[in-house]
N, C-alpha and C. Protein backbone atom coordinates (compact mmCIF):
# COMPACT_ATOMS: atom_id res chain seq x y z
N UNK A 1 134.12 49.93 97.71
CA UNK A 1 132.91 50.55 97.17
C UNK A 1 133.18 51.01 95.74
N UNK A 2 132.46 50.82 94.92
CA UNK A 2 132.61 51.24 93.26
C UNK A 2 132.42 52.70 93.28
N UNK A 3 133.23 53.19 92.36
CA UNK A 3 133.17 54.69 92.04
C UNK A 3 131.97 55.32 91.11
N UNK A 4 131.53 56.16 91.80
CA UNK A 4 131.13 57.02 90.36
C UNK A 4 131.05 56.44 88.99
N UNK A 5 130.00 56.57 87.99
CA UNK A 5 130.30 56.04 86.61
C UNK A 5 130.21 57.37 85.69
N UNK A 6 130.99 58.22 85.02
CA UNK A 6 130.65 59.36 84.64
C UNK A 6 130.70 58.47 83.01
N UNK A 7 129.79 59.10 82.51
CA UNK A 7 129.65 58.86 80.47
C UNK A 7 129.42 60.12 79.82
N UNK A 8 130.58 60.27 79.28
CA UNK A 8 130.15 61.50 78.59
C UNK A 8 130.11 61.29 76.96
N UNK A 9 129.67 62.31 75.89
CA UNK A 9 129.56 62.39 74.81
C UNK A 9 130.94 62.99 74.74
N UNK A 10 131.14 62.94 73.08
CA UNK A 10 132.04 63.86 72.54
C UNK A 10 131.76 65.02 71.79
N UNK A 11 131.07 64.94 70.85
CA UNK A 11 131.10 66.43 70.31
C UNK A 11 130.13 67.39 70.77
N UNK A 12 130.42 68.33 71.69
CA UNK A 12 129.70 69.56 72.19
C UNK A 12 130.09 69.23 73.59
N UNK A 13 130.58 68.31 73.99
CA UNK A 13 130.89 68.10 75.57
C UNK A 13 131.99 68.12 75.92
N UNK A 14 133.12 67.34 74.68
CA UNK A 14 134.62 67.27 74.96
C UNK A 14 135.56 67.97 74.16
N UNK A 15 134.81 67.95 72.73
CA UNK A 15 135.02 68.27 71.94
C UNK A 15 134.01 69.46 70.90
N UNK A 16 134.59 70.39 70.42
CA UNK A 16 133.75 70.76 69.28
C UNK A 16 132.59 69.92 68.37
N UNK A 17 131.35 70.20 68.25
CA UNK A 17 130.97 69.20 67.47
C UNK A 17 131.04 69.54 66.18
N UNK A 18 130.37 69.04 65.13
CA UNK A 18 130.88 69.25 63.34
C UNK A 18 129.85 70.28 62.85
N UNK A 19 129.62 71.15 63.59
CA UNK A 19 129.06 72.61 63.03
C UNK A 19 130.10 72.97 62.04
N UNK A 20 131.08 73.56 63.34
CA UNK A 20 131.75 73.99 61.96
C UNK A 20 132.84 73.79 60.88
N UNK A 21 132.58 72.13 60.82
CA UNK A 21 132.93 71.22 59.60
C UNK A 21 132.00 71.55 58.37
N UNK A 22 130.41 71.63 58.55
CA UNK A 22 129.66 71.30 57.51
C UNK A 22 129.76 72.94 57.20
N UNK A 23 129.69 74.24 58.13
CA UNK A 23 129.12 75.68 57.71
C UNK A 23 131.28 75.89 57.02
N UNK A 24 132.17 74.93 56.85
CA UNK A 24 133.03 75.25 56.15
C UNK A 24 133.06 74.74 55.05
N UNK A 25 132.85 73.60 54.66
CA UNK A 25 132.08 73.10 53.71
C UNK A 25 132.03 73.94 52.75
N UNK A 26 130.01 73.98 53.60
CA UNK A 26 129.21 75.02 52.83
C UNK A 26 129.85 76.45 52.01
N UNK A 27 130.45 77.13 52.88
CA UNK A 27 130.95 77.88 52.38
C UNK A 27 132.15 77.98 51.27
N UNK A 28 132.94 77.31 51.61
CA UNK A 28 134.13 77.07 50.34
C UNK A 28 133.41 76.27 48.96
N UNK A 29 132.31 75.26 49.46
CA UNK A 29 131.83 74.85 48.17
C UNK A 29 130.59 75.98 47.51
N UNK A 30 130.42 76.79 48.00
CA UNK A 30 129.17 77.66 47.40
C UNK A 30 127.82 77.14 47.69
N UNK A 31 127.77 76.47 48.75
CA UNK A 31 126.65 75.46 48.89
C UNK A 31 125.76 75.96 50.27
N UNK A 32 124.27 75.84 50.40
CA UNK A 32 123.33 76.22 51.60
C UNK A 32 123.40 75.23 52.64
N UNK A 33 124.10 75.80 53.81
CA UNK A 33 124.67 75.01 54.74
C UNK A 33 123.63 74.18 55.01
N UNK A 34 122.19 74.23 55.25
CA UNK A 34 121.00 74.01 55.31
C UNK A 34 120.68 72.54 54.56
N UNK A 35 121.06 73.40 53.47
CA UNK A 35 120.67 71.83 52.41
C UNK A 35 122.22 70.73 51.92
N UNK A 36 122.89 70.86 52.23
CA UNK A 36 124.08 70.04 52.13
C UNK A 36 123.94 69.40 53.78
N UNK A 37 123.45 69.44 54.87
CA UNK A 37 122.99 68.90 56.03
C UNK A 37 121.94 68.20 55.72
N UNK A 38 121.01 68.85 55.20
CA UNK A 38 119.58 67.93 54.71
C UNK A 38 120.00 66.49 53.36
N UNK A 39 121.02 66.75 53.12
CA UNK A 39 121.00 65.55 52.30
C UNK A 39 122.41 64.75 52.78
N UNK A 40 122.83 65.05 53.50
CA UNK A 40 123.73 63.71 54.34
C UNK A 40 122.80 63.06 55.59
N UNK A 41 122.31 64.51 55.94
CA UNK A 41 121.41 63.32 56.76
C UNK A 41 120.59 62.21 56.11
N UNK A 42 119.91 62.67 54.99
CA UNK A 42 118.87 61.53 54.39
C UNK A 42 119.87 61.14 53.57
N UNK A 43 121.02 60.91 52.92
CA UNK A 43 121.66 59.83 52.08
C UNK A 43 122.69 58.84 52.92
N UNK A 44 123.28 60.07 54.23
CA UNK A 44 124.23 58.86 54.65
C UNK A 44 124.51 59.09 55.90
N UNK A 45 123.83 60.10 56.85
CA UNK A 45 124.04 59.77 58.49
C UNK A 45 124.24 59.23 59.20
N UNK A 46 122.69 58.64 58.98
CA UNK A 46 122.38 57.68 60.05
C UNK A 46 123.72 56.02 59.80
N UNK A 47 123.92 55.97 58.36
CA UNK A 47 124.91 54.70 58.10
C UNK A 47 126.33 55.12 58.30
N UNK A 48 126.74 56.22 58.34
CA UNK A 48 127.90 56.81 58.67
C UNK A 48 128.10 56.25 60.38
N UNK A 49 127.09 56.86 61.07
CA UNK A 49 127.33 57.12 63.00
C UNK A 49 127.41 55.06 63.16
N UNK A 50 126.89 54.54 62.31
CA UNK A 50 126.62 53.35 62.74
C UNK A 50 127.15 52.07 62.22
N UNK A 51 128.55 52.69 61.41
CA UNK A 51 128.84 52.27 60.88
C UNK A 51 128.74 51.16 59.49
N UNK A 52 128.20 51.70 59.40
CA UNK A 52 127.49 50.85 57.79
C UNK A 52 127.60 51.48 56.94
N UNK A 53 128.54 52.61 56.72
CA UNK A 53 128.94 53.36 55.88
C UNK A 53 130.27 53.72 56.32
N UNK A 54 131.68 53.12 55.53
CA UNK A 54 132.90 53.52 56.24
C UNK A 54 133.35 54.40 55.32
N UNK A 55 134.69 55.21 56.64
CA UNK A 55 135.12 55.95 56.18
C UNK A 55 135.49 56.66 54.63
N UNK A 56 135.71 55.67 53.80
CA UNK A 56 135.87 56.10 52.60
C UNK A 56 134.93 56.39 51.68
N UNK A 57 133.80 55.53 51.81
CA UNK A 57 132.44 55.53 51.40
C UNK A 57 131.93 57.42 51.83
N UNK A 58 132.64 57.88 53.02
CA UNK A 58 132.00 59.01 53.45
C UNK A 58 132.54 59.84 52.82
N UNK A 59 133.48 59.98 52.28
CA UNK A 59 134.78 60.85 51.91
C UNK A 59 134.47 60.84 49.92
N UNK A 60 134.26 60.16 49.77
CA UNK A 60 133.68 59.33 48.06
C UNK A 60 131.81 60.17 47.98
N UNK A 61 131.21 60.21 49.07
CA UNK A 61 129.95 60.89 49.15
C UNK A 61 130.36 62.29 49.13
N UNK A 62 131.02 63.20 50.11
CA UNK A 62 131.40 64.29 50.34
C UNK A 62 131.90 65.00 48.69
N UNK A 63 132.79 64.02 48.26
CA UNK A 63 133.11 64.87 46.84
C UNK A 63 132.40 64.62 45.91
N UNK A 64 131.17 63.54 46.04
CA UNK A 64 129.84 64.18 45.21
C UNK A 64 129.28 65.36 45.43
N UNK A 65 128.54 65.27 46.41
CA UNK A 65 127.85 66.29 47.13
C UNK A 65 128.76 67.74 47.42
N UNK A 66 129.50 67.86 47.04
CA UNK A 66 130.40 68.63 47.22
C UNK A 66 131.61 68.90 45.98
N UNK A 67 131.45 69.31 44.97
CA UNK A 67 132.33 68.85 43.90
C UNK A 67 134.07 69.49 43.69
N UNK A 68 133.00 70.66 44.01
CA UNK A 68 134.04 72.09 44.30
C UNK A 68 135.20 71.87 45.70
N UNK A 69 134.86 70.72 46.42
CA UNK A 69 136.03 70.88 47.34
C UNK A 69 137.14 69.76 47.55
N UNK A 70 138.09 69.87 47.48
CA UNK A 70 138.90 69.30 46.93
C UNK A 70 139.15 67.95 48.94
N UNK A 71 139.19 67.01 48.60
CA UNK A 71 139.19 65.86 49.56
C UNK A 71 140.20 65.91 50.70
N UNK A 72 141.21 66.34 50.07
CA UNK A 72 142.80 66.96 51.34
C UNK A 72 141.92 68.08 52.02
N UNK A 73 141.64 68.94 51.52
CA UNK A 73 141.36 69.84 52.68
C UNK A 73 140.00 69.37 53.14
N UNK A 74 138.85 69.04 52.57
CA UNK A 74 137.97 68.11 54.06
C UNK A 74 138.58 67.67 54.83
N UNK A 75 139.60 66.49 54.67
CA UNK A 75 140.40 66.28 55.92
C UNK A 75 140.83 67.00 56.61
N UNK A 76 141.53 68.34 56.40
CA UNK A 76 142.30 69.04 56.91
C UNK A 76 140.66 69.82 57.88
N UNK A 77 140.27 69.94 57.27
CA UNK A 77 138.52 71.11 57.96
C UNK A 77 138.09 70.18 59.11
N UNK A 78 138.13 68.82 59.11
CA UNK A 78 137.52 68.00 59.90
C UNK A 78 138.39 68.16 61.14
N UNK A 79 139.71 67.56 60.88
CA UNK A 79 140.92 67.82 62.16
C UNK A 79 140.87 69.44 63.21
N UNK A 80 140.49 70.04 61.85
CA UNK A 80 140.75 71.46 62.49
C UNK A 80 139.46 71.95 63.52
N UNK A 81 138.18 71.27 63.24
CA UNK A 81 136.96 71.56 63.86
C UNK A 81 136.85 70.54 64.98
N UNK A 82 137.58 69.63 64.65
CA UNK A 82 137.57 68.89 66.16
C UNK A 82 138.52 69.72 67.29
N UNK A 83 137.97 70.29 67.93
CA UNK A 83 138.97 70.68 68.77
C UNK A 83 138.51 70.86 70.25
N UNK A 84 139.73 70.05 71.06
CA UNK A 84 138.83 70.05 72.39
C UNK A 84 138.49 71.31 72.80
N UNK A 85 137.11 70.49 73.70
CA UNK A 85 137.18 72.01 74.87
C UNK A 85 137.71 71.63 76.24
N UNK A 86 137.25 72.28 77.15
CA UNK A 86 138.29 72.43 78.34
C UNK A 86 137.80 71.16 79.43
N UNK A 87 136.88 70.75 79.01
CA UNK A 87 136.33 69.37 79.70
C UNK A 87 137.63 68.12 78.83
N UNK A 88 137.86 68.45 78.38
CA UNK A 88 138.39 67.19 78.17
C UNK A 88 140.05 67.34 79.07
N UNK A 89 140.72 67.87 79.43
CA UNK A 89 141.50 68.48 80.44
C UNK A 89 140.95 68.22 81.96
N UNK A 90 140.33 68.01 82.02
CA UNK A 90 139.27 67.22 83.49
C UNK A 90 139.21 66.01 83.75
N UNK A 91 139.36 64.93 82.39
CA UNK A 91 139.48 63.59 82.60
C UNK A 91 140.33 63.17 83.40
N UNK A 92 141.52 63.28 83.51
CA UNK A 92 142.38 62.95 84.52
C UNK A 92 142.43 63.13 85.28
N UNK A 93 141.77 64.43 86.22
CA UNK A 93 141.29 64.63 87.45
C UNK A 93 140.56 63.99 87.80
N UNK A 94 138.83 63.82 87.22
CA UNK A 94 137.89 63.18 87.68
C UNK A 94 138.02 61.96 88.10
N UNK A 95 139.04 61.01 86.95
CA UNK A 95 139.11 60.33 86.60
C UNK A 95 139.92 59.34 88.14
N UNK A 96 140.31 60.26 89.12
CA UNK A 96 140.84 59.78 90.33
C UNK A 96 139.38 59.23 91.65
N UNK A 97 138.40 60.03 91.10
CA UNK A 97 137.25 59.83 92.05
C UNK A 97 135.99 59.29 91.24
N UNK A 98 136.48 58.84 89.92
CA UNK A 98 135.31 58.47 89.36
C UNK A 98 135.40 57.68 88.01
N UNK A 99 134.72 56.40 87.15
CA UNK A 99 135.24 55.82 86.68
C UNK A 99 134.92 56.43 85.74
N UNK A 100 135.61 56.78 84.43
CA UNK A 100 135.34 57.65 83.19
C UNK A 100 134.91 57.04 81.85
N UNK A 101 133.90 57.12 81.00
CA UNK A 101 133.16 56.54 80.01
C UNK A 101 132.79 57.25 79.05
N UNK A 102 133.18 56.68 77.78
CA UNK A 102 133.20 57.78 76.90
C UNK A 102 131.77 57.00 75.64
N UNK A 103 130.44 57.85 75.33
CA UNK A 103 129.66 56.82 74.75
C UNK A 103 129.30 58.16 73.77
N UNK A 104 129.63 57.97 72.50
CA UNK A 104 129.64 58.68 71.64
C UNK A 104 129.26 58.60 70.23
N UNK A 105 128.34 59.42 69.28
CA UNK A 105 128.09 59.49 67.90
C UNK A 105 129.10 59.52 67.37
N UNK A 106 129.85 58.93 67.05
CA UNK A 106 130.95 59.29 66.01
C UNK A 106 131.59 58.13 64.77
N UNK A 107 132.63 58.14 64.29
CA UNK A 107 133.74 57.87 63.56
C UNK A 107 134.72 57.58 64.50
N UNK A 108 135.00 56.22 64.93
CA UNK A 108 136.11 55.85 66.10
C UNK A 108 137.54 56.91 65.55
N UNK A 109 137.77 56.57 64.24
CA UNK A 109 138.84 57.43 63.92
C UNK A 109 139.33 58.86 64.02
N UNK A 110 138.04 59.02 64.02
CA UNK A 110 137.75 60.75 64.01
C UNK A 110 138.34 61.33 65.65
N UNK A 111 137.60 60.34 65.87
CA UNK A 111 137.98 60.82 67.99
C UNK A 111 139.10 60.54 68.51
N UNK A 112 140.08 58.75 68.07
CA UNK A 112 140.83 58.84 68.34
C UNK A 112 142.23 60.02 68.66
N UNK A 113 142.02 60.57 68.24
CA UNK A 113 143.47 61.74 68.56
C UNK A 113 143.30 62.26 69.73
N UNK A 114 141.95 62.70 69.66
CA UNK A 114 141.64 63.48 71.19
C UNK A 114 142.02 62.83 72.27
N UNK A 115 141.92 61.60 72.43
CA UNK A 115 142.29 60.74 73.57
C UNK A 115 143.85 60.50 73.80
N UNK A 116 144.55 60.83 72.70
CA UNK A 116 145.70 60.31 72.73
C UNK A 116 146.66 61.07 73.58
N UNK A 117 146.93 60.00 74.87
CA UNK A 117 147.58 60.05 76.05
C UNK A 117 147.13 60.00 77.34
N UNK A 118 145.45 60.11 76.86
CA UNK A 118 144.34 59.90 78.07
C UNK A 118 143.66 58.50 78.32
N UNK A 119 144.34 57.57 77.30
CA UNK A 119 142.92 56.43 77.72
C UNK A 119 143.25 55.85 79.08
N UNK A 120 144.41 55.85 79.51
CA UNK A 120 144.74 55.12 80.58
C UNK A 120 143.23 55.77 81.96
N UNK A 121 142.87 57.13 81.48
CA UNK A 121 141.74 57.46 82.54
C UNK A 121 140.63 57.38 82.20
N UNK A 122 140.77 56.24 80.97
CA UNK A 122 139.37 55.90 80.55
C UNK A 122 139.19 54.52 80.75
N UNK A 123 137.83 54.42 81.54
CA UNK A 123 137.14 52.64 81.51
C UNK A 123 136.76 51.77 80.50
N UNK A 124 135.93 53.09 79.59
CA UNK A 124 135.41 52.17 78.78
C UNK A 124 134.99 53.36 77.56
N UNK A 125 135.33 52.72 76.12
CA UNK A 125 134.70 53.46 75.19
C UNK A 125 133.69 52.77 74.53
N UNK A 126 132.63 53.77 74.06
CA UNK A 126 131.43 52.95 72.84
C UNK A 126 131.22 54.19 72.15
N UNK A 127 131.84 53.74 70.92
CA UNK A 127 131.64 54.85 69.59
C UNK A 127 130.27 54.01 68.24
N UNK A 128 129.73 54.93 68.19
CA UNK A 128 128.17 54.41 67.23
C UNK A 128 129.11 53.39 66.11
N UNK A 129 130.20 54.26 65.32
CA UNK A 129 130.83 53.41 64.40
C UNK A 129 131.41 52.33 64.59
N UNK A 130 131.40 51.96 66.02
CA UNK A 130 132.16 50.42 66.42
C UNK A 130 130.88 49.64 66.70
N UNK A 131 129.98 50.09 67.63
CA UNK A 131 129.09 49.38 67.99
C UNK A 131 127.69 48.65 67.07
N UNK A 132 127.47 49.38 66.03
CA UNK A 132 126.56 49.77 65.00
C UNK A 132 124.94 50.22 64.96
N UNK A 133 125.26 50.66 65.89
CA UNK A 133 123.93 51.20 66.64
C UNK A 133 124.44 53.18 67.19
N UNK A 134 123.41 53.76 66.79
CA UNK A 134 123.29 55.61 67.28
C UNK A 134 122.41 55.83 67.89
N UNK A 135 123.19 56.43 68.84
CA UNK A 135 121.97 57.39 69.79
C UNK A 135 120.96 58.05 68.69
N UNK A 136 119.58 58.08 69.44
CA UNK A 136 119.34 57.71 70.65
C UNK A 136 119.35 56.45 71.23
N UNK A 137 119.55 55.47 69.90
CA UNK A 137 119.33 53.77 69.88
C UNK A 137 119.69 53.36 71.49
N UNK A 138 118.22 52.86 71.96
CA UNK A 138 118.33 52.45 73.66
C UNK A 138 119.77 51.33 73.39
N UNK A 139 119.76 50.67 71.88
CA UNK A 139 121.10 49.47 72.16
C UNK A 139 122.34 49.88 72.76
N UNK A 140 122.37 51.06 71.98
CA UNK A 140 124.01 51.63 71.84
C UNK A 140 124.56 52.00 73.40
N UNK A 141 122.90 52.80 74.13
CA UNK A 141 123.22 53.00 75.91
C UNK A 141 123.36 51.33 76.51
N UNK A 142 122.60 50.37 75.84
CA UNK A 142 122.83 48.77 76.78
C UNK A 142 123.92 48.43 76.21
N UNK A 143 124.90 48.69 75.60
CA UNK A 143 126.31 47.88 74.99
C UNK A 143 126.93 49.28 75.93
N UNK A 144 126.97 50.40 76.16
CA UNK A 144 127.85 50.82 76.90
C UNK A 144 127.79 50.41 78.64
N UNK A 145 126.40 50.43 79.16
CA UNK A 145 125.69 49.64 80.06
C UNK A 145 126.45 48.76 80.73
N UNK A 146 126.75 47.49 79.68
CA UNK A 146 127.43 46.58 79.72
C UNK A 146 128.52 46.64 79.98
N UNK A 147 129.33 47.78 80.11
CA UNK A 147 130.92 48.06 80.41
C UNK A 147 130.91 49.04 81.86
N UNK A 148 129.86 49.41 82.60
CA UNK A 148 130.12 50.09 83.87
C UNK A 148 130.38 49.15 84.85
N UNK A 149 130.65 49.84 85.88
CA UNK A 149 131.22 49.28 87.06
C UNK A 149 130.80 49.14 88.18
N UNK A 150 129.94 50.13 88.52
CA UNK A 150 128.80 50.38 89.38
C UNK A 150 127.27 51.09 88.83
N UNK A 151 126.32 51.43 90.07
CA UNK A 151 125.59 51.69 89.56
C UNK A 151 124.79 53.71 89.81
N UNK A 152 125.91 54.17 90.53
CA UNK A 152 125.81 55.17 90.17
C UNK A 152 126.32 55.96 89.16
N UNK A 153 125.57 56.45 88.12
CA UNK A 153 125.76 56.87 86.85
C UNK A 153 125.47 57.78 86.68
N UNK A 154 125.97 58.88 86.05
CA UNK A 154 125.34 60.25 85.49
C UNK A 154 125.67 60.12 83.65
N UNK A 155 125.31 60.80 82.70
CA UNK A 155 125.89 60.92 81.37
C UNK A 155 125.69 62.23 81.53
N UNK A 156 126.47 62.86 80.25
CA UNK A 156 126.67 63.95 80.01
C UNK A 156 126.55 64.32 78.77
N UNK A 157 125.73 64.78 78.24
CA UNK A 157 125.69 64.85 76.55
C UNK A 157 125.01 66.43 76.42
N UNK A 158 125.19 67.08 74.89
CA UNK A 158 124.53 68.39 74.92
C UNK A 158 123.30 68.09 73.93
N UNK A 159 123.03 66.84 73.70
CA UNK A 159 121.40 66.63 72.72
C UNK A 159 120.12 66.03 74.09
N UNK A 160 119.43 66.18 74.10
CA UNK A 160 117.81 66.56 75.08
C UNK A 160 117.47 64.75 74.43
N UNK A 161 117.15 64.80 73.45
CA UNK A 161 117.26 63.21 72.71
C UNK A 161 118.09 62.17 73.29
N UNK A 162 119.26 62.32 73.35
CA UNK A 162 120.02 61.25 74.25
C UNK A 162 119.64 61.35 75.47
N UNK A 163 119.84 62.46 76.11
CA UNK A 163 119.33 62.11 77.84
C UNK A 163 118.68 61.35 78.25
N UNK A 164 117.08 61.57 77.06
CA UNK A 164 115.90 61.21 77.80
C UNK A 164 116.37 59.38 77.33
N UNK A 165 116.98 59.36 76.56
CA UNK A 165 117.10 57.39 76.70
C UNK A 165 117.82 56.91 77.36
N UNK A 166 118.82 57.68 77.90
CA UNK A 166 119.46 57.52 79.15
C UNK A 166 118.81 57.35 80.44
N UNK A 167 118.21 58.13 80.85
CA UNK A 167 116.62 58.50 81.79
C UNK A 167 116.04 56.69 82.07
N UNK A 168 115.75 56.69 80.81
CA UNK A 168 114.72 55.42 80.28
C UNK A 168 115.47 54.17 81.19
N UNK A 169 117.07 54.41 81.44
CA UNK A 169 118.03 53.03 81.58
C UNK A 169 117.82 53.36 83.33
N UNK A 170 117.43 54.45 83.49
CA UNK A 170 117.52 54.82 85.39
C UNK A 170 118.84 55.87 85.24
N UNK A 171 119.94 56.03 84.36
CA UNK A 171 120.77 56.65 84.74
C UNK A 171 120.68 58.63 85.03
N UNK A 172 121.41 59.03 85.49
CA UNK A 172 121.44 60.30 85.79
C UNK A 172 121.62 61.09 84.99
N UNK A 173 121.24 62.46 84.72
CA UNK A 173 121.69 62.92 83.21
C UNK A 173 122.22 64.47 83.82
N UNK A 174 122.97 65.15 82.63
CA UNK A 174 123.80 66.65 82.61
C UNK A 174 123.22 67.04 81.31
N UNK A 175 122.40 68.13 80.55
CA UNK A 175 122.78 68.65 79.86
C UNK A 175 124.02 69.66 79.48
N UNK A 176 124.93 69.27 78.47
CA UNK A 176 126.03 69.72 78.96
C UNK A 176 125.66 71.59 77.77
N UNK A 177 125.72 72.75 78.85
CA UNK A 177 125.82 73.90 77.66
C UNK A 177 126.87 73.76 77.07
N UNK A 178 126.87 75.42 76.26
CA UNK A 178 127.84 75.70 75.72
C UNK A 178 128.71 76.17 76.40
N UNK A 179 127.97 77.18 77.27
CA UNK A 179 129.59 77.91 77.98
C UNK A 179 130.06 77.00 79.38
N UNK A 180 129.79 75.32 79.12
CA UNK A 180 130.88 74.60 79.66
C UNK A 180 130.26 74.69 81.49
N UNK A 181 128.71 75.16 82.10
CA UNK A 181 128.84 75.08 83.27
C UNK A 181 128.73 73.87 83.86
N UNK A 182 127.99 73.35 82.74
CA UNK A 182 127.73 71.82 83.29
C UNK A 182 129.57 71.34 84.05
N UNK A 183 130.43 71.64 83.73
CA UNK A 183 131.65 71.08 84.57
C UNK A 183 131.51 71.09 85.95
N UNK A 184 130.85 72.31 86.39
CA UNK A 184 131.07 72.83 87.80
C UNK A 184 129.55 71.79 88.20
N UNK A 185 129.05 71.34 87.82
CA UNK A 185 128.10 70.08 88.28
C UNK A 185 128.68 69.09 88.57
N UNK A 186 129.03 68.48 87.66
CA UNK A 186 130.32 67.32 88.19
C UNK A 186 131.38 67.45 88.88
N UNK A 187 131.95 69.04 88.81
CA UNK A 187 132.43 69.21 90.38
C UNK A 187 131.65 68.60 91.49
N UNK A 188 130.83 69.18 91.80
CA UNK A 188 130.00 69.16 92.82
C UNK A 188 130.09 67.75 92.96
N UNK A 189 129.24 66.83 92.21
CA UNK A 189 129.35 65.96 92.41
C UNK A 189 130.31 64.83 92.97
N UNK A 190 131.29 65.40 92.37
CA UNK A 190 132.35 64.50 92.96
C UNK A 190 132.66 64.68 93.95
N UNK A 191 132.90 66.49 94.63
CA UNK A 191 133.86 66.72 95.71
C UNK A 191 133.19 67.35 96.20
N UNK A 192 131.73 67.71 96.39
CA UNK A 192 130.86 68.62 97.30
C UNK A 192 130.64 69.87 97.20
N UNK A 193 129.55 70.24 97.74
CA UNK A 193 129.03 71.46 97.72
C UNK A 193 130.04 72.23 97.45
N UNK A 194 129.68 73.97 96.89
CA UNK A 194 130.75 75.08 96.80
C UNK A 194 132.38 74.84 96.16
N UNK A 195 132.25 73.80 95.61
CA UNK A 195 133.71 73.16 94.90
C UNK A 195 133.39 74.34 93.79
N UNK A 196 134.63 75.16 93.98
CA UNK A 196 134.98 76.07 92.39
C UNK A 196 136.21 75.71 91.85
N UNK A 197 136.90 74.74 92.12
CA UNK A 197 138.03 73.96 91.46
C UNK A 197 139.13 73.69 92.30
N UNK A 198 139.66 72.16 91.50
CA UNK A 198 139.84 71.32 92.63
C UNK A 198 141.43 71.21 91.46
């Protein structure tokens, strides 16, 4: 019988997401966190997540838009704001009763580290920058789609926007909070009622 298909996001689910990359930014460059967000989104977001804007291209934008901050330490701000949370310490557990999927907005590069020593409990990855397609893009859920195993599915993401195109595919959805309860759902799920840790 096929296992479980769990898909989760990365930033706000596994990981920190880039809040507070951009409000460090903002601040060291003297800049309105507000409007240094408002103009990556409209100059280079959407081509960033989807790869049509690589890495260096992003890094070459940043010290426009940003003049005052010197390019070593963006790097250094980015590493430092990625930082797991305690779901990602769960993969290897779950990962015994359920097949694990990782379908994510990101910079493949960016995420790589986090994984490093875990992929073996991973099935399948789809990062926006490999695939060239971003959530909510229904493509980006049918190219990860394309890599499950069965057909019970849940995702797990903390944006209301992705779910509902998830929804759209039949699959099951988690909004994941902040203070991390959504875990004790996928407890459940896996190992039954009243599971407070396994």
């Amino acid at each position: 019988m096929a296992k479980p298909q769990l898909i989760f996001d990365v930033g706000g689910v596994l990981a920190d997401n880039l809040d507070g990359f951009w409000s460090g930014l903002a601040q060291s460059g003297g800049i309105e966190r507000r409007v240094l967000r408002r103009r990556y989104k409209q100059e280079v977001g959407s081509r960033l997540w989807s790869g049509l804007l690589t890495e260096g291209e992003f890094w070459a934008w940043l010290s426009n838009a940003c003049p005052g901050i010197e390019p070593a330490y963006a790097r250094t701000l980015l590493r430092e704001t990625l930082v797991p949370l305690p779901a990602l310490e769960r993969l290897e557990t779950w990962s015994r009763e359920a097949d694990i999927h990782i379908l994510s907005n990101h910079v493949a590069a960016w995420i790589q580290p986090l994984f490093a020593g875990r992929t073996k409990h991973i099935a399948s990855f789809t990062v926006s920058s490999e695939a060239g397609f971003h959530k909510p893009d229904r493509r980006l859920f049918e190219y990860a789609a394309a890599k499950l195993k069965g057909t019970d599915i849940c995702f797990v993401d903390d944006k209301e926007d992705n779910l509902e195109t998830a929804r759209l595919l039949g699959w099951e959805t988690i909004l994941a909070d902040s203070a991390g309860c959504w875990v004790r759902e996928i407890d459940r799920r896996l190992y039954g009622e009243g599971t407070t840790d396994v």
